[in-house]
Protein backbone atom coordinates (compact mmCIF):
# COMPACT_ATOMS: atom_id res chain seq x y z
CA UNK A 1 7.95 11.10 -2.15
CA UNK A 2 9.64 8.91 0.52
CA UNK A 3 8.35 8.24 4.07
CA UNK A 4 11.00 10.93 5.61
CA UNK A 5 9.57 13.28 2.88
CA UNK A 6 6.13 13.26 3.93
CA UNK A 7 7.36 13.04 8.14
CA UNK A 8 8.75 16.62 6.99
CA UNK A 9 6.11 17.66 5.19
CA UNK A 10 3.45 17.36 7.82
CA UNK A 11 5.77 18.74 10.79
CA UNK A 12 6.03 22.09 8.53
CA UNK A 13 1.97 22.05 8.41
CA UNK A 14 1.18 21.13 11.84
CA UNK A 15 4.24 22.12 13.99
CA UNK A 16 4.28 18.84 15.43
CA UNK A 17 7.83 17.48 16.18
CA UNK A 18 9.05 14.77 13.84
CA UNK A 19 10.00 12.38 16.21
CA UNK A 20 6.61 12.27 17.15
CA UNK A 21 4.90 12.25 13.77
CA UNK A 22 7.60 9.17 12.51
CA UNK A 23 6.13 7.40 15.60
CA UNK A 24 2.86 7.94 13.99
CA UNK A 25 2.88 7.01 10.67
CA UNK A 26 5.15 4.27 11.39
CA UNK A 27 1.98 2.85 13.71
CA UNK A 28 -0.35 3.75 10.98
CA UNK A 29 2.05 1.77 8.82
CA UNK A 30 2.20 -1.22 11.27
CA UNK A 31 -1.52 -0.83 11.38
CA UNK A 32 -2.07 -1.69 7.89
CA UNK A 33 0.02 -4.47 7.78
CA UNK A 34 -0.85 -6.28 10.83
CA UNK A 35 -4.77 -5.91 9.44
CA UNK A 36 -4.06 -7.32 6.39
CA UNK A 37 -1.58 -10.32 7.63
CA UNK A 38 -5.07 -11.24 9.81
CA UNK A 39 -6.86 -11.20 6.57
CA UNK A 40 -8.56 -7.90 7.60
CA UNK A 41 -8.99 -5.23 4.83
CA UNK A 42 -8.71 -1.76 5.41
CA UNK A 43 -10.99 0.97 4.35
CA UNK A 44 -9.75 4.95 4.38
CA UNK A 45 -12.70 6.67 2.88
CA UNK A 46 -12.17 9.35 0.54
CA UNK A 47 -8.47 7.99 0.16
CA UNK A 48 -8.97 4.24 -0.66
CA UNK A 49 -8.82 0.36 0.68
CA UNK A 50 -5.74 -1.49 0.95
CA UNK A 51 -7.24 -4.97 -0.09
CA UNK A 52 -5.95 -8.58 0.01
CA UNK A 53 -6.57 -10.05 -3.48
CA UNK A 54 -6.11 -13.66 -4.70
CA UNK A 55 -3.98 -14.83 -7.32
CA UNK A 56 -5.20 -18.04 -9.08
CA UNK A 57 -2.20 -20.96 -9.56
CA UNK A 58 -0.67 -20.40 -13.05
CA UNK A 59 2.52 -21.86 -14.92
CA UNK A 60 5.88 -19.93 -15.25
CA UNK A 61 8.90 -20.29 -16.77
CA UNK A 62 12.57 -20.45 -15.37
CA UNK A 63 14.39 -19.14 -18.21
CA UNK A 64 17.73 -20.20 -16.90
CA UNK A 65 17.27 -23.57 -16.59
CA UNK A 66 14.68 -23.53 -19.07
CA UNK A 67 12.00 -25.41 -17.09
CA UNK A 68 8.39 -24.39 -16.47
CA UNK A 69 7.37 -24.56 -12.68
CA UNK A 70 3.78 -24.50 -10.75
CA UNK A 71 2.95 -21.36 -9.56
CA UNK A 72 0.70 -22.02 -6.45
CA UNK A 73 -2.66 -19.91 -5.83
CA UNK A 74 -1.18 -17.22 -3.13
CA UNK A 75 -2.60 -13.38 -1.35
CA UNK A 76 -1.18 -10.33 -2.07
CA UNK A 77 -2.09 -6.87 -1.04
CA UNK A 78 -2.82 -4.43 -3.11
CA UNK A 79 -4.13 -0.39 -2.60
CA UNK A 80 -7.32 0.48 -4.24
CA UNK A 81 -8.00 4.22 -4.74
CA UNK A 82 -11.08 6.13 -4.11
CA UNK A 83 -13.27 7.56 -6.61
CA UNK A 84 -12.44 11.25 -5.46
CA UNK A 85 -8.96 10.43 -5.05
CA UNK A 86 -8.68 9.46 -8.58
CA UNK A 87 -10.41 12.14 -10.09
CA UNK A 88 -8.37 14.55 -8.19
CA UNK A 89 -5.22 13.36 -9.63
CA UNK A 90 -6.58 13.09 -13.11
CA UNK A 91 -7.22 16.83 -12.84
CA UNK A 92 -3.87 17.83 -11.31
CA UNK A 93 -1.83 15.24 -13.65
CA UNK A 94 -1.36 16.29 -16.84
């Protein structure tokens, strides 16, 4: 489902134009990401926390050049889902 999907998807529910609900979820969107470049996680209960994790320093490989460079220790976000959410899709998957 893309973002224009779901715009369209909640203007048929609420009747809401979809100018306005773009605005919206583009601010929730901004929201997020502004929270997490601060460092801030970001807790939806009964949906699920987008999280900043940390990745330790490792060693990779350019296979090109065939040289192994130093990975350094970086953040990256990353969505954690809640309990319920998970179980609901296990039921509805199959």
């Amino acid at each position: 489902m893309t973002k224009a999907e779901i715009v369209a998807e909640i203007a048929n529910k609420t009747g809401i134009e979809k100018v306005s609900i773009q605005a919206t979820v583009e601010a929730f969107m901004d929201s997020i990401k502004v929270s997490l470049g601060k460092g801030e996680n970001v807790y939806l209960r009964g949906f699920g926390s987008f999280i900043i994790k940390q990745r330790a320093k490792k060693t990779g490989r350019n296979i090109s050049k065939n040289t192994t460079i130093i990975i350094p220790a970086h953040k990256i976000p990353s969505f954690k889902p809640a309990k319920t959410f998970v179980t609901e899709v296990k039921n509805k998957v199959k």
